[in-house]
Protein backbone atom coordinates (compact mmCIF):
# COMPACT_ATOMS: atom_id res chain seq x y z
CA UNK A 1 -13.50 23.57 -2.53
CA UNK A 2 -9.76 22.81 -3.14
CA UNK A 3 -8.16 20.78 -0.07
CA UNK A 4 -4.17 21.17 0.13
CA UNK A 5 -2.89 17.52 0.57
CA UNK A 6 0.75 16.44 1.48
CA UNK A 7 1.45 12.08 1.33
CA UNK A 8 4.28 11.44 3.36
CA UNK A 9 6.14 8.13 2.55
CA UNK A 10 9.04 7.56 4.37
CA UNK A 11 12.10 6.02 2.13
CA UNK A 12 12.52 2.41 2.52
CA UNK A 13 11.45 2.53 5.95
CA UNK A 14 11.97 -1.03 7.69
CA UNK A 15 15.73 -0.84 5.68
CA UNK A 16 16.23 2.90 6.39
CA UNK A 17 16.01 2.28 10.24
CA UNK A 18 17.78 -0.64 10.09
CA UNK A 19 20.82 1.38 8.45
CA UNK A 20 20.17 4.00 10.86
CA UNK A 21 20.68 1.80 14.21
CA UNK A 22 23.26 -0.25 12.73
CA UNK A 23 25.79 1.86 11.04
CA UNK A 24 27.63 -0.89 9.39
CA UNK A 25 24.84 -1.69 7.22
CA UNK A 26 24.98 1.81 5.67
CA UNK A 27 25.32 1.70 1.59
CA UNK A 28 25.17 -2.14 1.69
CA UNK A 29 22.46 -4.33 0.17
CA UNK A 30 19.66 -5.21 3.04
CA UNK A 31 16.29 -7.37 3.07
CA UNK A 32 14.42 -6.92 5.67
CA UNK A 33 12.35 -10.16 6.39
CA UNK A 34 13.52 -13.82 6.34
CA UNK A 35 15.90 -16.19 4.00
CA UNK A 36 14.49 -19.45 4.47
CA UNK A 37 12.59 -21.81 2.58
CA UNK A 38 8.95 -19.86 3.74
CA UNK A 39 10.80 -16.47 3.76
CA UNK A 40 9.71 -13.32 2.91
CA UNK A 41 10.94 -9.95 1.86
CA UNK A 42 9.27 -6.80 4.02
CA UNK A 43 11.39 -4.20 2.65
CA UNK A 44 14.63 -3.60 1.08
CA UNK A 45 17.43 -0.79 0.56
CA UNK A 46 17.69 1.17 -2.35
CA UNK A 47 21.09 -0.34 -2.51
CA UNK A 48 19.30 -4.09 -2.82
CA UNK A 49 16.43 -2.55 -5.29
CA UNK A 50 18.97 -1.67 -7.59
CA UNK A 51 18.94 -5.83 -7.89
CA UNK A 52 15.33 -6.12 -8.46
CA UNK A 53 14.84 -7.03 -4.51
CA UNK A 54 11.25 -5.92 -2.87
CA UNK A 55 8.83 -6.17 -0.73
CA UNK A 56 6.43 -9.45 -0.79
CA UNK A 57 9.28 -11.55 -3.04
CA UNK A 58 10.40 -14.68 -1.65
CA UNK A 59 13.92 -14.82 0.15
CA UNK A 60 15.15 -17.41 -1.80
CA UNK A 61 14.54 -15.38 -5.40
CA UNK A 62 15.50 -12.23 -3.26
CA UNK A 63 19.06 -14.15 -3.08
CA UNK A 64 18.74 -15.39 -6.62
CA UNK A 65 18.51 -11.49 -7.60
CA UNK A 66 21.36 -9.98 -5.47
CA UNK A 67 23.53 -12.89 -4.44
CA UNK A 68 24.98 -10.89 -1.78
CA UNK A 69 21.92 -9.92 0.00
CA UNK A 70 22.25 -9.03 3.33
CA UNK A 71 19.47 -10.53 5.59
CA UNK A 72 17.51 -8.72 8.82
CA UNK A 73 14.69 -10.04 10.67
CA UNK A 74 12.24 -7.65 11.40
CA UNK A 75 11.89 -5.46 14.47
CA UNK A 76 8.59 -4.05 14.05
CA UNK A 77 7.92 -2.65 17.81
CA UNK A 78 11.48 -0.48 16.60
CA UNK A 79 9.30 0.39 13.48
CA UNK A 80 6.07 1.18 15.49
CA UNK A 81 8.48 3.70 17.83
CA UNK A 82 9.84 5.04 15.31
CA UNK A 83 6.22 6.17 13.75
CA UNK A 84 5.02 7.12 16.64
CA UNK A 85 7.48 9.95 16.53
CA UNK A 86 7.24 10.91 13.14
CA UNK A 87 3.29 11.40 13.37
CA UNK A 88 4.00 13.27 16.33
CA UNK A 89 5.83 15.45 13.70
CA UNK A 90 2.74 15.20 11.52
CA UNK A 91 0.61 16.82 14.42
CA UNK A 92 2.79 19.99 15.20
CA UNK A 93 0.74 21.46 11.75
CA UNK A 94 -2.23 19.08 11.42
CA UNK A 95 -4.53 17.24 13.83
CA UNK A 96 -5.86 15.74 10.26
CA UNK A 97 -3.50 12.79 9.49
CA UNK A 98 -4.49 9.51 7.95
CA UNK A 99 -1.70 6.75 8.89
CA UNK A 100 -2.27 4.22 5.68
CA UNK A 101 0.49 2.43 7.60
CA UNK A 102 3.74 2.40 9.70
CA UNK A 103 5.47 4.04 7.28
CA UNK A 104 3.18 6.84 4.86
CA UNK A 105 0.05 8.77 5.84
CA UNK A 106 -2.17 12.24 3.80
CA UNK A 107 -2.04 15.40 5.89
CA UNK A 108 -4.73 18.04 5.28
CA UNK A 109 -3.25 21.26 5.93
CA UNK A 110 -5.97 23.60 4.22
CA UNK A 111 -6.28 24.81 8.02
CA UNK A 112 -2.66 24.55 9.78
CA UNK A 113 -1.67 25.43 12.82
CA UNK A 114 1.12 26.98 11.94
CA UNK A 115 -0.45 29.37 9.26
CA UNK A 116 1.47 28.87 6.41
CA UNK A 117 -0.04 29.23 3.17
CA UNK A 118 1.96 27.13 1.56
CA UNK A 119 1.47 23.34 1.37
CA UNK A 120 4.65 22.75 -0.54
CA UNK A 121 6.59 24.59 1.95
CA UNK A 122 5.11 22.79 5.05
CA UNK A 123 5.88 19.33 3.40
CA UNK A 124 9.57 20.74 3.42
CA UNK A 125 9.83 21.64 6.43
CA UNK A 126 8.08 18.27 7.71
CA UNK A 127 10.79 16.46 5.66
CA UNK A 128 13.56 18.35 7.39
CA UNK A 129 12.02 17.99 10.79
CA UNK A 130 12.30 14.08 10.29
CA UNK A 131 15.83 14.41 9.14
CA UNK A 132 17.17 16.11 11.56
CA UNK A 133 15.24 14.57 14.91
CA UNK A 134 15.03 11.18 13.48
CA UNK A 135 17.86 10.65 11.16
CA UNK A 136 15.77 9.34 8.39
CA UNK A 137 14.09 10.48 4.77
CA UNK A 138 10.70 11.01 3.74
CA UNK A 139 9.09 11.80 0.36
CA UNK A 140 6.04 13.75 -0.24
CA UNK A 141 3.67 14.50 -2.89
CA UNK A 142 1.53 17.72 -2.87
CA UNK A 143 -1.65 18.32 -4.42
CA UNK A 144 -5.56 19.15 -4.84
CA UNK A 145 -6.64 15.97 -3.40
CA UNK A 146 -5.05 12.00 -1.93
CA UNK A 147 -4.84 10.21 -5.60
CA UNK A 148 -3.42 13.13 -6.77
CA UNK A 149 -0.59 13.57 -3.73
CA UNK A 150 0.25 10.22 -4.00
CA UNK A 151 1.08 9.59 -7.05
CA UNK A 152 3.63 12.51 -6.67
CA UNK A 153 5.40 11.22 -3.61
CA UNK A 154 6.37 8.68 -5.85
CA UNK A 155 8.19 11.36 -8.23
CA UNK A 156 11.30 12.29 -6.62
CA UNK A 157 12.11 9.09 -4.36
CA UNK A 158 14.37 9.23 -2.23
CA UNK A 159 14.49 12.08 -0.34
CA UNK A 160 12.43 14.35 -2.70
CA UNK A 161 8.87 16.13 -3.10
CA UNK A 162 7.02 16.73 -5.72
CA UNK A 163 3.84 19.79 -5.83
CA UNK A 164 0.79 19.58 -8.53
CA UNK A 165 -0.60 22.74 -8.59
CA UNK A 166 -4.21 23.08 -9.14
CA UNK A 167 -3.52 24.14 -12.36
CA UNK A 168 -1.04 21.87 -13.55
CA UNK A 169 -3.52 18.87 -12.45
CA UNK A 170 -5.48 18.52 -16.52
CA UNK A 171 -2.02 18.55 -18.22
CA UNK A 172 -0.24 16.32 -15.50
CA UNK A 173 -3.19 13.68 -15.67
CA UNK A 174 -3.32 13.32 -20.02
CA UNK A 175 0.75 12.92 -20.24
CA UNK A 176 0.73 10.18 -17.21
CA UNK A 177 1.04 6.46 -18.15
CA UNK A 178 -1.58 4.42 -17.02
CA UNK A 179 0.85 2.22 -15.12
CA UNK A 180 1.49 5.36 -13.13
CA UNK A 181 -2.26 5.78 -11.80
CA UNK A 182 -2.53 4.63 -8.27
CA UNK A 183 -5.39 1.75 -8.18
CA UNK A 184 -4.75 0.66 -11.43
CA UNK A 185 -2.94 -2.66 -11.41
CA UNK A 186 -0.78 -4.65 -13.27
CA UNK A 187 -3.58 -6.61 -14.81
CA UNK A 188 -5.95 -4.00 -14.94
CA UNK A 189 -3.33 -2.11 -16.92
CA UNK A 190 -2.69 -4.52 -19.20
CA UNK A 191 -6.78 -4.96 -19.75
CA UNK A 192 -6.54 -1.27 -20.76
CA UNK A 193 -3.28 -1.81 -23.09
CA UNK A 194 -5.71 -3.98 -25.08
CA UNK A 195 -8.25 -1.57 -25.65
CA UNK A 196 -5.65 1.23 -26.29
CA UNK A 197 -5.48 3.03 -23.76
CA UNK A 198 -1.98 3.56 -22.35
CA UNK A 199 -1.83 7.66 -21.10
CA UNK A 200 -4.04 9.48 -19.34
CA UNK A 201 -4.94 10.89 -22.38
CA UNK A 202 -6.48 7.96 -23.90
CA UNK A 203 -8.32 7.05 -20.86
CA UNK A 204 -10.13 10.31 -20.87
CA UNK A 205 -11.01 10.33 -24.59
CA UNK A 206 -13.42 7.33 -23.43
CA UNK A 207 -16.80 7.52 -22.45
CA UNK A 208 -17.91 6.31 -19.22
CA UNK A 209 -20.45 4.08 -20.23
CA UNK A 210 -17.18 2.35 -22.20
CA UNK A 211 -15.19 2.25 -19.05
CA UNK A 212 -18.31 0.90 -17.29
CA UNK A 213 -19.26 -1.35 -19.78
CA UNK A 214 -15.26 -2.71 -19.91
CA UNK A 215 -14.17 -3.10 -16.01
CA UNK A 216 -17.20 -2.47 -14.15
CA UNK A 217 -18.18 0.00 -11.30
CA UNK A 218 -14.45 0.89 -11.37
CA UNK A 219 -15.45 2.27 -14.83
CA UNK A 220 -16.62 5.40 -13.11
CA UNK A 221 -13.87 6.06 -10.63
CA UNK A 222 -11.42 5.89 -13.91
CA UNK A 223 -13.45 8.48 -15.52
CA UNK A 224 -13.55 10.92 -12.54
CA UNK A 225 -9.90 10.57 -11.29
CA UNK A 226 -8.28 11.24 -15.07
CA UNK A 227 -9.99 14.46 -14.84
CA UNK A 228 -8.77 15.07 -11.11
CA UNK A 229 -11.92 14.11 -9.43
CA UNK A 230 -11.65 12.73 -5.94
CA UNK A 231 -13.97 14.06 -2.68
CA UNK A 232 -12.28 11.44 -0.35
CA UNK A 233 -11.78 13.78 2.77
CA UNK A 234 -8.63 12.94 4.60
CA UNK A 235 -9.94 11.00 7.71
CA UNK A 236 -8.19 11.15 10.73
CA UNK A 237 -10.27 8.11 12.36
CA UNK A 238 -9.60 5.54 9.50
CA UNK A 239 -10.09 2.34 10.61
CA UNK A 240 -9.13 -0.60 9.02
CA UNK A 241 -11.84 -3.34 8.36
CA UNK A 242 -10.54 -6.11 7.26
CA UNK A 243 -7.02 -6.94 4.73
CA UNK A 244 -6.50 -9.33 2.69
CA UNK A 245 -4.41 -10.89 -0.69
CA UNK A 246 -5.16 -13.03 -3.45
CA UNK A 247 -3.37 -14.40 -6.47
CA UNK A 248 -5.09 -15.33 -10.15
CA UNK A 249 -2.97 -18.35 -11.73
CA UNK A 250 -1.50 -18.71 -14.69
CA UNK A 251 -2.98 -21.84 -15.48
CA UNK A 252 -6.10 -23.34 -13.07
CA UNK A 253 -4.72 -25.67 -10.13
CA UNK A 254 -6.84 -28.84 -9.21
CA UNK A 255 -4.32 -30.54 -6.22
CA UNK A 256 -4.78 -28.69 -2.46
CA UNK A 257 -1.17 -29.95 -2.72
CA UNK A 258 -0.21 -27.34 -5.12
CA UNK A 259 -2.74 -24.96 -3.48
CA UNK A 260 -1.17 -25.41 -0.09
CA UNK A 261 2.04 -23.77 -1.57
CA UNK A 262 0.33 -20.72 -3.03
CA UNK A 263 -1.36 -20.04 -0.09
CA UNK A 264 2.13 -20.18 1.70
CA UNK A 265 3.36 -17.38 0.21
CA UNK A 266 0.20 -15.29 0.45
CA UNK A 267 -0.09 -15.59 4.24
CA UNK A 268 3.45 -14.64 4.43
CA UNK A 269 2.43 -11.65 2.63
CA UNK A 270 -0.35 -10.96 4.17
CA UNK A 271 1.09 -10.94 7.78
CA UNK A 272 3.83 -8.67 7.02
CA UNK A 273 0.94 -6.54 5.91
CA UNK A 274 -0.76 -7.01 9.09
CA UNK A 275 2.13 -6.06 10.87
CA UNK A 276 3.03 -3.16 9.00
CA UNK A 277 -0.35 -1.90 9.83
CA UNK A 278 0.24 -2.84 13.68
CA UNK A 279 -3.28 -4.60 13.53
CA UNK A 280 -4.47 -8.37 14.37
CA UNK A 281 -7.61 -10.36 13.58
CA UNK A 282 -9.92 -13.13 14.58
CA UNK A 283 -11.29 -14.29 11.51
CA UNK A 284 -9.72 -16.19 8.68
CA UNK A 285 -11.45 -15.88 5.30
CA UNK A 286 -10.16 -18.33 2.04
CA UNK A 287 -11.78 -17.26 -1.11
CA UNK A 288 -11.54 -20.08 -3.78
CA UNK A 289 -12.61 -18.80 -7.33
CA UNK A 290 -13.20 -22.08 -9.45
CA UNK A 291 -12.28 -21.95 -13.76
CA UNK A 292 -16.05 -21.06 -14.55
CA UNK A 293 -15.62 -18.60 -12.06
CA UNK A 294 -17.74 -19.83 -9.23
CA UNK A 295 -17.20 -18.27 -5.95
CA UNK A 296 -17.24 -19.94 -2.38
CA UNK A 297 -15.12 -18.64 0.94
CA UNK A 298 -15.24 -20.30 3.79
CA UNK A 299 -14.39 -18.57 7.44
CA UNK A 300 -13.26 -19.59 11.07
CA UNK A 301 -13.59 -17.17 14.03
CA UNK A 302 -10.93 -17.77 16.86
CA UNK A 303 -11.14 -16.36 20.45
CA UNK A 304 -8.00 -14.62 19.87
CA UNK A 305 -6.14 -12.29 18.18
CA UNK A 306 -3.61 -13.36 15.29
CA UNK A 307 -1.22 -11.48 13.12
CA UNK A 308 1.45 -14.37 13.03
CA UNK A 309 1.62 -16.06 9.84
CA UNK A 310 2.28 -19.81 10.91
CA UNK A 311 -1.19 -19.40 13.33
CA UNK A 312 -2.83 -17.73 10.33
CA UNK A 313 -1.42 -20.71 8.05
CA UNK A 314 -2.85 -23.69 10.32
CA UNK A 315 -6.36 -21.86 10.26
CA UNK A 316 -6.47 -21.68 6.35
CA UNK A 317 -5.14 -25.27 5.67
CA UNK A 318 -8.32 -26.33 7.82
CA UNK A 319 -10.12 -24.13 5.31
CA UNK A 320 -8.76 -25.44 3.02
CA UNK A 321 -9.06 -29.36 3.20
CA UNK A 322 -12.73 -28.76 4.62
CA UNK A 323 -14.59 -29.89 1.74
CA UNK A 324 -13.03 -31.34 -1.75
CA UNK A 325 -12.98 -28.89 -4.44
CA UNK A 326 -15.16 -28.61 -7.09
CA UNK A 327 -13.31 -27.96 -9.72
CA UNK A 328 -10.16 -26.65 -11.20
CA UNK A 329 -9.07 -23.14 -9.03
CA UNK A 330 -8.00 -20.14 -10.79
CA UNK A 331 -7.98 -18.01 -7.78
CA UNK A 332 -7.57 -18.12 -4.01
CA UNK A 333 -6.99 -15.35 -1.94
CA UNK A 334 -7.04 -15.12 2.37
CA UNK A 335 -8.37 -12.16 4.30
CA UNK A 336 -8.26 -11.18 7.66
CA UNK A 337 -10.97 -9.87 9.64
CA UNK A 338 -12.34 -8.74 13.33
CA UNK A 339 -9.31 -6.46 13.63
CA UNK A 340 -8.40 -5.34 17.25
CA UNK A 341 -9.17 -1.89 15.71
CA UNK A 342 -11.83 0.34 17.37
CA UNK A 343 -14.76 1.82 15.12
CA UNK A 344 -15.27 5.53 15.33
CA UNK A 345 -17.48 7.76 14.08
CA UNK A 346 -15.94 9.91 11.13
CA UNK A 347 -16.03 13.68 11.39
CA UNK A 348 -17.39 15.79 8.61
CA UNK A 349 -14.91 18.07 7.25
CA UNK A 350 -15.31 21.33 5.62
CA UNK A 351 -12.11 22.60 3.62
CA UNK A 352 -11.94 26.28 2.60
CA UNK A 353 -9.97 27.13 -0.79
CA UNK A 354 -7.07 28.49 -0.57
CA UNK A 355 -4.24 29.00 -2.85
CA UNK A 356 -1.26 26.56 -2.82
């Protein structure tokens, strides 16, 4: 059966509210996130991403890029309020909402409570709602299933929406540039560049044994979601496991020195994450994948919760400098798990068809 699916994502959030509670900051260049030597970007303005400023950069090559950059530390319990009233928003037509994070979440409104048939004209009115209570622009992206209304949120940034009708969803998928799927990454685009595929198109002119045979178990999911395949129900009790970042070199590292400032950045990254998803953990995971591409992680629990990234850094450079390395790295990556989030059991969903 045919779910109706609306993604939110708000524009620019952290920046947006920033430029919203200080009016002086309005059309100007903003980072939100810190300067300094160890500093990271969270989010930037449209008016800094015309630069080449965003999220997870440094600060220092975020000044490099726009040299009048306009710095803002983060409030994130502004950002938290803030979402809390735009999911209240969210509710008012669906008690099915998925927050991915502080700032986007999928709506099912097959079943609203407000009765409209229309999923393009509920995401509208959401939209509106936020402007005018809350002063600030969202995006959506409306379609048959989650890949598919996410990928169009991204359409008509800022301040836009964009509907794939049931219908529309075969031609929509074969003119689409791989870069353009969401889940497909920079490197796993590139892996399909090499074998030719670069539209959606070529990727479903492949068999899947050749897509399994070529990048693994992912193989399949490719081969489903160019032909608009995806059954993920939109699930109101998601709760996060673990989350986590890693980083393939260039060329293998075989110093902790030069590991040390890798890892740096990544725990910088990965506690913005943290905080954007207002979670915390206990345990601290450092994955180390050696040149033959060996495997080994190695874990601490603490008795509390962490989300800060200078606690989370003291943990890992004890992982770190635990044992000697074996060999060359060409990998590391740091995950956080034991979130403070509760487990719940998920609901099964039945969707009825209806038309868009």
């Amino acid at each position: 059966m045919l779910r109706k699916i609306i993604h939110v994502d708000m524009d620019a959030f952290y920046a947006s509210v920033e430029q919203l509670d200080f009016p002086e900051l309005i059309g100007k260049p903003i980072a939100v996130g810190g300067d300094g030597a160890r500093g990271v970007v969270a989010a930037a303005s449209y008016e800094a991403r015309k630069f080449g400023v965003r999220s997870a950069i440094s600060g220092v090559q975020a000044k490099k890029n726009c040299p009048g950059l306009i710095f803002v530390k983060p409030r994130f319990e502004r950002y938290k309020e803030i979402s809390t009233q735009i999911r209240r928003i969210f509710y008012d037509y669906t008690d099915l909402v998925e927050p991915l994070a502080l700032d986007e979440a999928f709506l099912d409104v097959s079943n609203n409570k407000i009765g409209c048939p229309s999923a393009t004209l509920i995401a509208y009115e959401i939209r509106q709602r936020i402007y005018q209570e809350l002063g600030l622009t969202a995006s959506a992206g409306i379609s048959i299933n989650k890949f598919l209304a996410k990928i169009a949120s991204d359409y008509n940034k800022p301040n836009g929406q964009k509907t794939i009708e049931p219908q529309e969803v075969e031609e929509f998928l074969e003119e689409l540039e791989i870069k353009k799927f969401f889940g497909i990454g920079k490197k796993t685009a590139d892996r399909m560049y090499h074998h030719g595929i670069f539209t959606g198109k070529d990727l479903k002119s492949k068999s899947i044994e050749f897509l399994i045979e070529n990048f693994g178990k992912a193989g399949a999911e490719y081969y489903n979601l160019v032909r608009g395949i995806q059954d993920s129900p939109v699930r109101p009790n998601r709760t996060i496991k673990s989350l986590g970042t890693e980083r393939t070199f260039d060329e293998n590292l075989s110093s902790e020195i030069f590991l040390l400032e890798k890892l740096d950045g990544l725990v910088q990254e990965l506690s913005l994450r943290l905080k954007k998803s207002n979670v915390s953990g206990k345990t601290v995971t450092l994955k180390i994948k050696y040149r033959d591409f060996v495997q080994q992680t190695r874990s601490k629990t603490l008795p509390y919760f962490m989300s800060d990234s200078e606690l989370i850094l003291d943990v890992v450079k004890g992982l770190l400098f635990q044992e000697e390395l074996k060999d060359s790295v060409r990998l590391i990556g740091v995950t956080i798990s034991s979130l403070n989030t509760e487990i719940k059991k998920l609901p099964f969903v039945i969707q009825l068809e209806f038309d868009f």
